[in-house]
C-alpha atoms as a PDB file:
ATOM      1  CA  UNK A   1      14.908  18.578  -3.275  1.00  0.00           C
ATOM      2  CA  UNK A   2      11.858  18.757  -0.885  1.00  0.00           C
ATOM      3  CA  UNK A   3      11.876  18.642   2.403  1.00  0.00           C
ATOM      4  CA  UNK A   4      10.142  15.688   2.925  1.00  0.00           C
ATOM      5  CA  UNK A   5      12.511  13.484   0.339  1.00  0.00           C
ATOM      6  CA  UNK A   6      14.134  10.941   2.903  1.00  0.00           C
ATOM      7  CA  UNK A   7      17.836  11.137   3.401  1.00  0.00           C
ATOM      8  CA  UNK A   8      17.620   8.387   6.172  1.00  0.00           C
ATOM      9  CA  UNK A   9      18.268   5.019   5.491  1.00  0.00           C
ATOM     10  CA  UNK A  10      14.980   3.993   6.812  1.00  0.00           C
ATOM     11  CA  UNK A  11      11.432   4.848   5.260  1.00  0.00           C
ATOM     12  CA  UNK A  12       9.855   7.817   7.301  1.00  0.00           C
ATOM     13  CA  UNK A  13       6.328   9.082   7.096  1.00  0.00           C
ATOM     14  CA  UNK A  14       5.318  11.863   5.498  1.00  0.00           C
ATOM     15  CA  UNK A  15       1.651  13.536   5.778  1.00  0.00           C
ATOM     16  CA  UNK A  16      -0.509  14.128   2.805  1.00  0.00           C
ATOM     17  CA  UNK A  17      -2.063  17.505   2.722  1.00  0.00           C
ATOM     18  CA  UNK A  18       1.177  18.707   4.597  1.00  0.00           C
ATOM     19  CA  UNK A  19       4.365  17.702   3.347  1.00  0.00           C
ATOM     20  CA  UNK A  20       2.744  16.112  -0.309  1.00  0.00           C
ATOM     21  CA  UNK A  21      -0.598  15.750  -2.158  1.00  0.00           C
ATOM     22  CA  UNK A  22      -0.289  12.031  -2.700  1.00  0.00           C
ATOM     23  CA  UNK A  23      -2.514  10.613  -5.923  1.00  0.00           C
ATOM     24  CA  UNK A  24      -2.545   6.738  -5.211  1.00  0.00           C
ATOM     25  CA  UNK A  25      -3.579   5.123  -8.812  1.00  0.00           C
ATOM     26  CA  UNK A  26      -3.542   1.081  -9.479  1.00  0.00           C
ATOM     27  CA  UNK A  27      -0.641   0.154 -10.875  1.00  0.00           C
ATOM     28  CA  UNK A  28      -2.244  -0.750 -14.184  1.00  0.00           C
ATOM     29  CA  UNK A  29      -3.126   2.863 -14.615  1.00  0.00           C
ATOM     30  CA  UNK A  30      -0.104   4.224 -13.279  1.00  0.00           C
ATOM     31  CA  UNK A  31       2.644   2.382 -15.740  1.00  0.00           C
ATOM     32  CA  UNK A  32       0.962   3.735 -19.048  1.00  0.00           C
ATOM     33  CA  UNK A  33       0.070   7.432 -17.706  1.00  0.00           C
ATOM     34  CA  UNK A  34       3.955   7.761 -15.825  1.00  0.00           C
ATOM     35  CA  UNK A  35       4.437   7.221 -20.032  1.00  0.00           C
ATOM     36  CA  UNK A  36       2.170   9.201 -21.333  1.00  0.00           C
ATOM     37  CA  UNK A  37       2.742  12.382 -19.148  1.00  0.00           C
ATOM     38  CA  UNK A  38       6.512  11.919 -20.090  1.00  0.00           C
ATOM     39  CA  UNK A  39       9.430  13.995 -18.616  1.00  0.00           C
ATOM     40  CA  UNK A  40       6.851  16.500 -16.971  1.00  0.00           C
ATOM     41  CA  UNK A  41       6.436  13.554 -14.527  1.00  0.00           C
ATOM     42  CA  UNK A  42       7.440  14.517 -10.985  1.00  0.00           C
ATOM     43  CA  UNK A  43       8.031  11.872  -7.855  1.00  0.00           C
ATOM     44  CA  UNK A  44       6.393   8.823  -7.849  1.00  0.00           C
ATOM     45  CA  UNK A  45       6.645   5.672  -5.412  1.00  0.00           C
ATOM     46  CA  UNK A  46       5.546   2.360  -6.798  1.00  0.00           C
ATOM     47  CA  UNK A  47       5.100  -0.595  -4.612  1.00  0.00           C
ATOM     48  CA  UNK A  48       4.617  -3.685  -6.753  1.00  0.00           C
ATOM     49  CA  UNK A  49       3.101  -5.701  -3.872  1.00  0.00           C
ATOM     50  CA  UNK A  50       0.008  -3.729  -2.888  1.00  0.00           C
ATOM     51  CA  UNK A  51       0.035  -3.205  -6.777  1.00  0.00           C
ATOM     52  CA  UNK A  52      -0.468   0.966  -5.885  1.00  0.00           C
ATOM     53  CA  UNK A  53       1.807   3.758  -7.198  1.00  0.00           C
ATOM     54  CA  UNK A  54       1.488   7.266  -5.898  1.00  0.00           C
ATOM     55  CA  UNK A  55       2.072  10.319  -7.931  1.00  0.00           C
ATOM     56  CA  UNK A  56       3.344  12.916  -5.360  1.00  0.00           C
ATOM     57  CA  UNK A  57       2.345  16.654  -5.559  1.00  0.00           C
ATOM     58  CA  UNK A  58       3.279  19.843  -3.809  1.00  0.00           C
ATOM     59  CA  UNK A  59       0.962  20.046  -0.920  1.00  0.00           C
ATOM     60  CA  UNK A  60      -2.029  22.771  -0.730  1.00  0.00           C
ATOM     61  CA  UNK A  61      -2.934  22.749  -4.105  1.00  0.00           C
ATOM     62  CA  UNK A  62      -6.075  22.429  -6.290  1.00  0.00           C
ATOM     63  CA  UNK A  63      -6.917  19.266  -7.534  1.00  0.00           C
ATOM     64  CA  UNK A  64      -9.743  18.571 -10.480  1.00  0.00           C
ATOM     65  CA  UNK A  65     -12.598  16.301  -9.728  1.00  0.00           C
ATOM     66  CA  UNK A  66     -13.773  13.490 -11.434  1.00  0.00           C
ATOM     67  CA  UNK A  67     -10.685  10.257 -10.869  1.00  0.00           C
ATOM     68  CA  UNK A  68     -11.608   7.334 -12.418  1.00  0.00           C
ATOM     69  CA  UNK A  69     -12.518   4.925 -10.289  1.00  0.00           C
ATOM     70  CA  UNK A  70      -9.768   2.916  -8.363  1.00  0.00           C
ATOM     71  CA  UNK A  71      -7.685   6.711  -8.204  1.00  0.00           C
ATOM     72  CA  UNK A  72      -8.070   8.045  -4.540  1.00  0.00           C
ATOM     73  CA  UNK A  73      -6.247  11.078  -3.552  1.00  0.00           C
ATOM     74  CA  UNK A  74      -5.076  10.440  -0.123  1.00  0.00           C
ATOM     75  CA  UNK A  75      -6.769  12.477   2.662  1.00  0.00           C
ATOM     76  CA  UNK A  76      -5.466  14.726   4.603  1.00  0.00           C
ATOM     77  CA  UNK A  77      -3.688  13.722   7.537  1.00  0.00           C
ATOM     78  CA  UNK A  78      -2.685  10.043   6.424  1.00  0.00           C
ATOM     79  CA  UNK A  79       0.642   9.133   6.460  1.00  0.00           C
ATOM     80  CA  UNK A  80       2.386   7.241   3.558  1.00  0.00           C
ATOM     81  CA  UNK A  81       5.623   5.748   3.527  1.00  0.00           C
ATOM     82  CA  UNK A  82       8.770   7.534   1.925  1.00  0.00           C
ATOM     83  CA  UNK A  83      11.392   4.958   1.436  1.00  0.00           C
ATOM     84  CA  UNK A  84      15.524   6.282   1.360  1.00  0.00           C
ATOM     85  CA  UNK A  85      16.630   8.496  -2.289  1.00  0.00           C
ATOM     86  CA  UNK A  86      18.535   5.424  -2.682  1.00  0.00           C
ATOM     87  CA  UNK A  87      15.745   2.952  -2.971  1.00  0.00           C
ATOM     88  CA  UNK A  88      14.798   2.254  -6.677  1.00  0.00           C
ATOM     89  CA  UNK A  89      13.723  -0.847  -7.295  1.00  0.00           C
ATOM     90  CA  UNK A  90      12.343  -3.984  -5.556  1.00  0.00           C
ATOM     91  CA  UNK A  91       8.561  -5.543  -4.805  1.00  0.00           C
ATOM     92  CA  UNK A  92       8.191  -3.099  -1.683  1.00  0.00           C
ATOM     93  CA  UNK A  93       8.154   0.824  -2.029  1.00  0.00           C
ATOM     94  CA  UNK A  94      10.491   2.482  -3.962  1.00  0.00           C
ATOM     95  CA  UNK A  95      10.658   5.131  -6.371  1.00  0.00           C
ATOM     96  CA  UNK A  96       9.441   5.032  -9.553  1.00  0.00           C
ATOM     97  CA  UNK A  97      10.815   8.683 -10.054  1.00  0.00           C
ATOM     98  CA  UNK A  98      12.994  10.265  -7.600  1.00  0.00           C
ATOM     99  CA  UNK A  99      11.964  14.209  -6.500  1.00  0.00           C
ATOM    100  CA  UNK A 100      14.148  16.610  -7.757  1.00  0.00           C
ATOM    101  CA  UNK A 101      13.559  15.741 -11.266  1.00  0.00           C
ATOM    102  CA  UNK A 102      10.072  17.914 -11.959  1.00  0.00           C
ATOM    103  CA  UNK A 103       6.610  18.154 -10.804  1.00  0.00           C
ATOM    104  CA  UNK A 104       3.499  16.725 -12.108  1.00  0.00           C
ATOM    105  CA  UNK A 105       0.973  18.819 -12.993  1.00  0.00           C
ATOM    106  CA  UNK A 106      -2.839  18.146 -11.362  1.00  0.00           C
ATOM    107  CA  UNK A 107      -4.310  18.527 -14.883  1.00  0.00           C
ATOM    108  CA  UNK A 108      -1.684  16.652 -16.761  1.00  0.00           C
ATOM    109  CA  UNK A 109      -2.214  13.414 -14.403  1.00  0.00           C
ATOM    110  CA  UNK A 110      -6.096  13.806 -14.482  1.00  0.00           C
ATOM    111  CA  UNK A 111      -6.213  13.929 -18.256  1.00  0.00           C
ATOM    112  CA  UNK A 112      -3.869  10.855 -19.059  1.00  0.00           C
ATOM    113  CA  UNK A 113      -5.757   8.630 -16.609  1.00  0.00           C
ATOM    114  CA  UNK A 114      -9.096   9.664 -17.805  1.00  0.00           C
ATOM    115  CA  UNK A 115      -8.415   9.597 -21.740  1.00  0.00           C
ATOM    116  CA  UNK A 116      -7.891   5.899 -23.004  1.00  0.00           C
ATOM    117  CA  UNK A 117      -6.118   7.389 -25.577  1.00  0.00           C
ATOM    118  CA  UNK A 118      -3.266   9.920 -24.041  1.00  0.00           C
ATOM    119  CA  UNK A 119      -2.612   6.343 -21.933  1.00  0.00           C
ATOM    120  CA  UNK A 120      -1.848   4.644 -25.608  1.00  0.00           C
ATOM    121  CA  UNK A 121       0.362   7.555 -27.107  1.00  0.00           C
ATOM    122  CA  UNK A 122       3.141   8.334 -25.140  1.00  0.00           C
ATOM    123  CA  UNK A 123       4.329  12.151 -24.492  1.00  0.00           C
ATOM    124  CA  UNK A 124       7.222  13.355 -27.026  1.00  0.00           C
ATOM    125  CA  UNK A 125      10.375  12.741 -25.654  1.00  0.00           C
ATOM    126  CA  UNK A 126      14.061  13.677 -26.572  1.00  0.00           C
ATOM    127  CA  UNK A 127      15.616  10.607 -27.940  1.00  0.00           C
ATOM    128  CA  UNK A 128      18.406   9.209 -25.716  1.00  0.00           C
ATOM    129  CA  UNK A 129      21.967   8.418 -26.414  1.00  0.00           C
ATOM    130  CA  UNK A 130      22.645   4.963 -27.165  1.00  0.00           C
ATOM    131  CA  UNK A 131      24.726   4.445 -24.480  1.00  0.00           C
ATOM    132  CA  UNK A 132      22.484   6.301 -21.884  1.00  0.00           C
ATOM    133  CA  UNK A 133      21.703   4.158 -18.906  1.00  0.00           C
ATOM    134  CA  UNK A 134      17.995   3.492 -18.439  1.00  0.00           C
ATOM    135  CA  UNK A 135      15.689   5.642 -16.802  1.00  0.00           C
ATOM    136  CA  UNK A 136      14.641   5.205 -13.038  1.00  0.00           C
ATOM    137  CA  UNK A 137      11.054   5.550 -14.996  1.00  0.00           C
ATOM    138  CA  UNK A 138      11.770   3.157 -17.082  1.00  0.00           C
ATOM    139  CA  UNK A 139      13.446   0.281 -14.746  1.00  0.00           C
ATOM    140  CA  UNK A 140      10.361   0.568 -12.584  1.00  0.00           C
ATOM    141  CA  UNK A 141       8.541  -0.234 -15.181  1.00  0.00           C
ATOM    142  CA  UNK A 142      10.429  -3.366 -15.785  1.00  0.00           C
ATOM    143  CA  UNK A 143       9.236  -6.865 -13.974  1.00  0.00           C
ATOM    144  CA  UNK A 144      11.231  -7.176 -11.141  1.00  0.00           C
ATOM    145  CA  UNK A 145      11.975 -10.184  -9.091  1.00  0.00           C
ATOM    146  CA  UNK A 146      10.429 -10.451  -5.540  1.00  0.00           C
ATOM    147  CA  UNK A 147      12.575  -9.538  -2.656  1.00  0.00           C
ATOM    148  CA  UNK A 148      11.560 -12.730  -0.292  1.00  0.00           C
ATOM    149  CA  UNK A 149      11.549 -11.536   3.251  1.00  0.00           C
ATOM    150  CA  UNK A 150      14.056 -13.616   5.789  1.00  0.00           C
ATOM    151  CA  UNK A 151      13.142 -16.681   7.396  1.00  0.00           C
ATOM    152  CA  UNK A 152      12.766 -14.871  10.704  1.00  0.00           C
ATOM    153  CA  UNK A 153      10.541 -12.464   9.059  1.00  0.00           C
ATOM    154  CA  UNK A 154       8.400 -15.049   7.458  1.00  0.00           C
ATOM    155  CA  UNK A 155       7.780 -16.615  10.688  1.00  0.00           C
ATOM    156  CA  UNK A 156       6.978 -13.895  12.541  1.00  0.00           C
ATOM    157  CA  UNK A 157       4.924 -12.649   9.471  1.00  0.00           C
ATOM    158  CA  UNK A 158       2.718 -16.326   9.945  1.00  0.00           C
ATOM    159  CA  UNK A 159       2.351 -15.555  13.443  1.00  0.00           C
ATOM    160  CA  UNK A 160       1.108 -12.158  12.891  1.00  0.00           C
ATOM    161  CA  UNK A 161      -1.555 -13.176  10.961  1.00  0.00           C
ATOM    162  CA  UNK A 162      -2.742 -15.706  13.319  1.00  0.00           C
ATOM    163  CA  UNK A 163      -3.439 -12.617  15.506  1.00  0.00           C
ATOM    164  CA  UNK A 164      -0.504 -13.927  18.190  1.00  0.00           C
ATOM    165  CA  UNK A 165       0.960 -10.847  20.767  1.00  0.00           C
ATOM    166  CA  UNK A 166       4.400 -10.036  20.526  1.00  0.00           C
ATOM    167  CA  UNK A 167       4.686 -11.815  23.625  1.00  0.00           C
ATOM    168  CA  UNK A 168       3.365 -14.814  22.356  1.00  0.00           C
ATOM    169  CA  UNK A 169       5.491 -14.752  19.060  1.00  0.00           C
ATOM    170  CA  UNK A 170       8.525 -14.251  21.130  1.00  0.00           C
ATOM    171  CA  UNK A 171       7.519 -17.496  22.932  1.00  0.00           C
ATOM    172  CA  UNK A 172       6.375 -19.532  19.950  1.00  0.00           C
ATOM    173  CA  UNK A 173       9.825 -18.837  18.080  1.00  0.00           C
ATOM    174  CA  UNK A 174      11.734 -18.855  20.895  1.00  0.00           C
ATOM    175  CA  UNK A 175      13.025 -15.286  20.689  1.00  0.00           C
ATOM    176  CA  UNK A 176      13.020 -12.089  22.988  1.00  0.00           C
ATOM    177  CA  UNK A 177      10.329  -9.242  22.830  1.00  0.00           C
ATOM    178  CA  UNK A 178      12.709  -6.538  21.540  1.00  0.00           C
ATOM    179  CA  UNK A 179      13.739  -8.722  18.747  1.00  0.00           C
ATOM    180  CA  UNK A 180      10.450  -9.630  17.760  1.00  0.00           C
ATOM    181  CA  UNK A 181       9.531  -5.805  17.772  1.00  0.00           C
ATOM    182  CA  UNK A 182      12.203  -5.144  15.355  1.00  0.00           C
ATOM    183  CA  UNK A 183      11.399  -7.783  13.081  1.00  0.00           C
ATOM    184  CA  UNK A 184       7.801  -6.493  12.762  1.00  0.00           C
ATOM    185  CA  UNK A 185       9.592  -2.773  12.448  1.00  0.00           C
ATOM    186  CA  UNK A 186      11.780  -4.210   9.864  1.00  0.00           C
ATOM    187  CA  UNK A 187       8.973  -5.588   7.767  1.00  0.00           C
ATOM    188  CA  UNK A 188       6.593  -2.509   8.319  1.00  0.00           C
ATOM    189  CA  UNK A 189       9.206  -0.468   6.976  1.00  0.00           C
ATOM    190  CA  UNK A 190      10.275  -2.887   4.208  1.00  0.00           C
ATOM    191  CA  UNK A 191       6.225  -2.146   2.567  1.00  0.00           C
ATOM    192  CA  UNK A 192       5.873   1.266   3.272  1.00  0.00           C
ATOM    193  CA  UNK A 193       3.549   0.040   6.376  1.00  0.00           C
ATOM    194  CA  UNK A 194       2.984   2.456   9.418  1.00  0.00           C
ATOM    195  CA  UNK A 195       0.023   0.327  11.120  1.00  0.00           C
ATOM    196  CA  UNK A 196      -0.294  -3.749  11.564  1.00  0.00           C
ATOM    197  CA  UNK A 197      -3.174  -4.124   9.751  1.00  0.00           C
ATOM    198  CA  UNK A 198      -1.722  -2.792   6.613  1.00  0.00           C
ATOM    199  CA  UNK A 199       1.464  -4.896   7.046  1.00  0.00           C
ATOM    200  CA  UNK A 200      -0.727  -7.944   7.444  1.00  0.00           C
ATOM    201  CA  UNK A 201      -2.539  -6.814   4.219  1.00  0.00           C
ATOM    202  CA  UNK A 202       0.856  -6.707   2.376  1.00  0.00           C
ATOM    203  CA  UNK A 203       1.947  -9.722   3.831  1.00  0.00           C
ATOM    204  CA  UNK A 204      -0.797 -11.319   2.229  1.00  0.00           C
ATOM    205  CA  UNK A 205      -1.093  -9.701  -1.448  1.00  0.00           C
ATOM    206  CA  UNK A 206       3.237 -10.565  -2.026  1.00  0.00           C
ATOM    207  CA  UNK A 207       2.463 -13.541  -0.842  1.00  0.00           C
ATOM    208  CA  UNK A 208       4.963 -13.882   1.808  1.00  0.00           C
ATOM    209  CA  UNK A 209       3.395 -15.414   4.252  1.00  0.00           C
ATOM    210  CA  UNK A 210       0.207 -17.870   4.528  1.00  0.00           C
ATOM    211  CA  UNK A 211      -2.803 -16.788   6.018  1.00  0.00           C
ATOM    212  CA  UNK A 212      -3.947 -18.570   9.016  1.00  0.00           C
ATOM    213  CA  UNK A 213      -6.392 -21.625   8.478  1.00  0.00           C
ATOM    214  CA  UNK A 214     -10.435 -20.565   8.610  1.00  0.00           C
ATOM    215  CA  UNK A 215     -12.217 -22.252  11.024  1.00  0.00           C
ATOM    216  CA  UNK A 216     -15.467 -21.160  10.854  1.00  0.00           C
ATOM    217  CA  UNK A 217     -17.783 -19.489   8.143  1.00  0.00           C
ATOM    218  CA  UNK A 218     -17.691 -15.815   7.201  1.00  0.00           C
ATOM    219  CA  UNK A 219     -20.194 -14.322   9.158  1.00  0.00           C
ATOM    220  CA  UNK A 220     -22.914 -11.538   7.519  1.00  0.00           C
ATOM    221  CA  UNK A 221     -21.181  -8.255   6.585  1.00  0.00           C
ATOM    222  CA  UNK A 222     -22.833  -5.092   5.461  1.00  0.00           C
ATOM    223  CA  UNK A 223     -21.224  -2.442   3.044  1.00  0.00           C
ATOM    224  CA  UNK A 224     -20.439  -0.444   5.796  1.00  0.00           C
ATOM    225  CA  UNK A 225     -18.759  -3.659   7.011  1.00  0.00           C
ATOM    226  CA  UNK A 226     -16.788  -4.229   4.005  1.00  0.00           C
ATOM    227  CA  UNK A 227     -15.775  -0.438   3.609  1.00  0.00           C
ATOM    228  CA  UNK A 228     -14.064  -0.519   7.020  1.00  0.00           C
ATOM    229  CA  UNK A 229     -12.119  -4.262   6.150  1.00  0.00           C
ATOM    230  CA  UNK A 230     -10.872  -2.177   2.761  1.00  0.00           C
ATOM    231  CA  UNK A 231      -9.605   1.291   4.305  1.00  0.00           C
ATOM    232  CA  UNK A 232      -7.792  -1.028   7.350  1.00  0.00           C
ATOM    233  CA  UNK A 233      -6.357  -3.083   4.899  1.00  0.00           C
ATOM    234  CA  UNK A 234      -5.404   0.025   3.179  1.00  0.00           C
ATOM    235  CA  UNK A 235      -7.548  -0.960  -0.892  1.00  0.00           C
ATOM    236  CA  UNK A 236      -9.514   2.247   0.106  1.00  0.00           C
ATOM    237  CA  UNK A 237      -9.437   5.337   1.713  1.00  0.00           C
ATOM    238  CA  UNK A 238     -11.628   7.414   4.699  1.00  0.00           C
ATOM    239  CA  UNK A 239     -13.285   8.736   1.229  1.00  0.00           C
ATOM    240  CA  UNK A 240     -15.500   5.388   1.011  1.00  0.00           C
ATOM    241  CA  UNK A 241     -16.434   5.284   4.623  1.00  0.00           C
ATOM    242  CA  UNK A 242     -19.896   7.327   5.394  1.00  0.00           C
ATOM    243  CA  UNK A 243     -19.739  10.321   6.883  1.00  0.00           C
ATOM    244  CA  UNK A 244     -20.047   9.145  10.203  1.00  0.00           C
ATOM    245  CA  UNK A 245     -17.180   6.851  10.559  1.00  0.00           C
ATOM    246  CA  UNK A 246     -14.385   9.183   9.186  1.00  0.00           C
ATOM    247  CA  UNK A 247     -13.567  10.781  12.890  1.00  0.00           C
ATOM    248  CA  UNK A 248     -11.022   8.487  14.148  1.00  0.00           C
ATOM    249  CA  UNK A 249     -12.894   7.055  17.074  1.00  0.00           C
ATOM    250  CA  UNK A 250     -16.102   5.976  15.383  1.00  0.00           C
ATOM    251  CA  UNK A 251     -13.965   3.983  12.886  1.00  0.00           C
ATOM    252  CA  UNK A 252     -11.913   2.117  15.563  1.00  0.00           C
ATOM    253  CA  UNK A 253     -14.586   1.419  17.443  1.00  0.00           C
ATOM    254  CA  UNK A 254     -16.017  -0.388  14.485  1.00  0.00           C
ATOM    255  CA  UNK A 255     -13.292  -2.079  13.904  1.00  0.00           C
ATOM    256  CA  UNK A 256     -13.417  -3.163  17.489  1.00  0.00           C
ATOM    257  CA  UNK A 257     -17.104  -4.523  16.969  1.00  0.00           C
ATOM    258  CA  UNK A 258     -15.776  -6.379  13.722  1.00  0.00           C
ATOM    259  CA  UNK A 259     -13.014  -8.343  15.391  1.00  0.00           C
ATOM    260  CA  UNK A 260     -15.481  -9.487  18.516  1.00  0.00           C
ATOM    261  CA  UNK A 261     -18.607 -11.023  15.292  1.00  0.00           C
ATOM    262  CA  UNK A 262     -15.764 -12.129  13.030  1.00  0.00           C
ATOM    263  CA  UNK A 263     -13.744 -13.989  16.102  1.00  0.00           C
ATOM    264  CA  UNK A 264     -10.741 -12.315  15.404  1.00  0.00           C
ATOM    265  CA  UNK A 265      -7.616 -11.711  17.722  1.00  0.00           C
ATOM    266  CA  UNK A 266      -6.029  -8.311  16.199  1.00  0.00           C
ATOM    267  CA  UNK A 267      -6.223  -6.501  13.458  1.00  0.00           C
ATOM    268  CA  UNK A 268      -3.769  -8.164  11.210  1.00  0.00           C
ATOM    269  CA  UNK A 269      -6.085 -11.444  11.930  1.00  0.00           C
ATOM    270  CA  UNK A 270      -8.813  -9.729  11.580  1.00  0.00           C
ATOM    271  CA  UNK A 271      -7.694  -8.761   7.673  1.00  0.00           C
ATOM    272  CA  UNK A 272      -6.343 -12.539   7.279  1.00  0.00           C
ATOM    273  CA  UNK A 273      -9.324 -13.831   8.185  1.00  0.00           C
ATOM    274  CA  UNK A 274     -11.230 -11.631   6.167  1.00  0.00           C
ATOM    275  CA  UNK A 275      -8.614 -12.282   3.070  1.00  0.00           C
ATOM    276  CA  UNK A 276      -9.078 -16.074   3.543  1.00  0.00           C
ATOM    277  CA  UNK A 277     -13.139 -15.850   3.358  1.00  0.00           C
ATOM    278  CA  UNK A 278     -12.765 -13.941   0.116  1.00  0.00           C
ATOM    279  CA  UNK A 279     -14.030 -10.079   1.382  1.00  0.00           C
ATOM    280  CA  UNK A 280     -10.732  -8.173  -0.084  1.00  0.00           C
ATOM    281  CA  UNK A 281     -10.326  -9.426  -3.508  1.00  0.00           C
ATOM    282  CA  UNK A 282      -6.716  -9.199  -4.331  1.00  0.00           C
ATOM    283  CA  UNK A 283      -4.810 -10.239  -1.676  1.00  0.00           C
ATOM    284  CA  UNK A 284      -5.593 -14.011  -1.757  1.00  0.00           C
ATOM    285  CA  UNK A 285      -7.517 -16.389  -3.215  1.00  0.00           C
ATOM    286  CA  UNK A 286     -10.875 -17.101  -1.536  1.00  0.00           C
ATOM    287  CA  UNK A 287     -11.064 -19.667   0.618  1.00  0.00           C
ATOM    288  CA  UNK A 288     -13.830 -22.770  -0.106  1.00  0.00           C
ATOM    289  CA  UNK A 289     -16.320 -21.291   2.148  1.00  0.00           C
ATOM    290  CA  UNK A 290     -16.384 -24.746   3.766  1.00  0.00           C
ATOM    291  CA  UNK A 291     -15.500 -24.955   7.954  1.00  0.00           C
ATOM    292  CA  UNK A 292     -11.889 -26.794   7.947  1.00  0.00           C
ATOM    293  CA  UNK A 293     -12.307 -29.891   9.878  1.00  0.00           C
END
């Protein structure tokens, strides 16, 4: 078993280029080419509401070049979200296959995602018994009903979105700091989340909660606008940023200058807002582009 497989009962983080080399494919690739690459399939998470599955591979190895597009390999240094062995199912992260049960090899998952036809012929397979229970493979690939979040949740998930503090959550529901801290633990935890923004981003794409009403029109946006919204919101990775925004500081401070033109509180509301005019396809439906009254 690695040593990164969680034993907790809480998702912990685990650091690609480190502890995995984490292959994040949409999940309309990654349900025909978890088939076609068969039992040599190693772990894979699968989170149904950011509609991204990651193939997970032993760390410090080579990878081949030329994904298709919409396949990212996840930097170095970012953090994904390893849920508890004993998570496998749900809408939320879970595993597709658990570790302990192979490993995939780089070549095997590059070929089946780049040949149309390995992804329509499944890999041989021993037959199973009749009576054999179905595979954790196979259940994931199963429609699953959503897991709604709890009323408390919901609500704080609203306010979060509006781009309230904690503070002013707390107020608003009537409920102390510390247990409005947890609920927004709970929930980050629940998608696999480790930052606010991304959260807010799954919030948005289960749905389960609204975003907050737009008030005012989407304001111009350049590529290198719309390439920041996307990694925050966690549809695209450092890779699509130019070169001078990867170092950590150059990118938040962008973000910072993108909150102040599009009039946005936080991060989370800065990715509602940005949902609601219709800039990250995917998580809701564009808004009218008309001012509400």
């Amino acid at each position: 078993m690695p040593s990164w497989a969680s034993n907790s009962s809480q998702t912990l983080p685990a650091r690609c280029g480190e502890d995995v080399t984490a292959v994040r494919v949409p999940a309309d690739l990654a349900r025909p080419a978890l088939t076609a690459v068969g039992p040599r399939t190693g772990p894979v998470l699968a989170n149904h509401t950011t509609r991204a599955w990651f193939f997970l591979l032993p760390p410090h190895i080579t990878l081949p070049d030329g994904w298709p597009y919409g396949v990212r390999v996840m930097p170095r240094g970012r953090s994904i979200g390893i849920p508890p062995l004993t998570t496998t199912g749900g809408r939320d992260i879970h595993w597709a296959v658990l570790p302990g049960q192979g490993f995939t090899l780089p070549a095997d998952l590059h070929r089946v995602l780049n040949d149309p036809l390995d992804l329509a012929t499944p890999a041989a397979a021993a037959p199973a018994e009749p009576s054999a229970a179905p595979s954790v493979a196979a259940q994931a690939a199963a429609p699953v009903e959503p897991r709604p979040l709890t009323s408390a949740q919901r609500e704080v998930g609203r306010l979060l979105l509006a781009g309230a503090s904690d503070a002013q959550i707390a107020e608003e529901l009537g409920l102390s700091v510390g247990t409005v801290r947890r609920h927004l633990t709970g929930i980050g935890r629940r998608f696999g989340a480790p930052t606010a923004a991304r959260t807010a981003s799954a919030l948005l794409a289960g749905p389960h909660a609204p975003p907050p009403p737009v008030s005012m029109l989407a304001p111009d946006l350049t590529e290198t606008d719309l390439a920041v919204l996307r990694v925050l919101a966690d549809l695209a990775t450092e890779d699509d940023l130019p070169a001078e925004l990867r170092p950590s500081a150059q990118f938040l401070h962008h973000v910072d200058g993108l909150r102040q033109r599009c009039g946005a509180r936080t991060d989370p509301h800065l990715i509602a807002l940005a949902a609601g005019w219709g800039l990250l396809p995917g998580l809701i439906s564009p808004a009218s582009g008309k001012e509400e009254p």
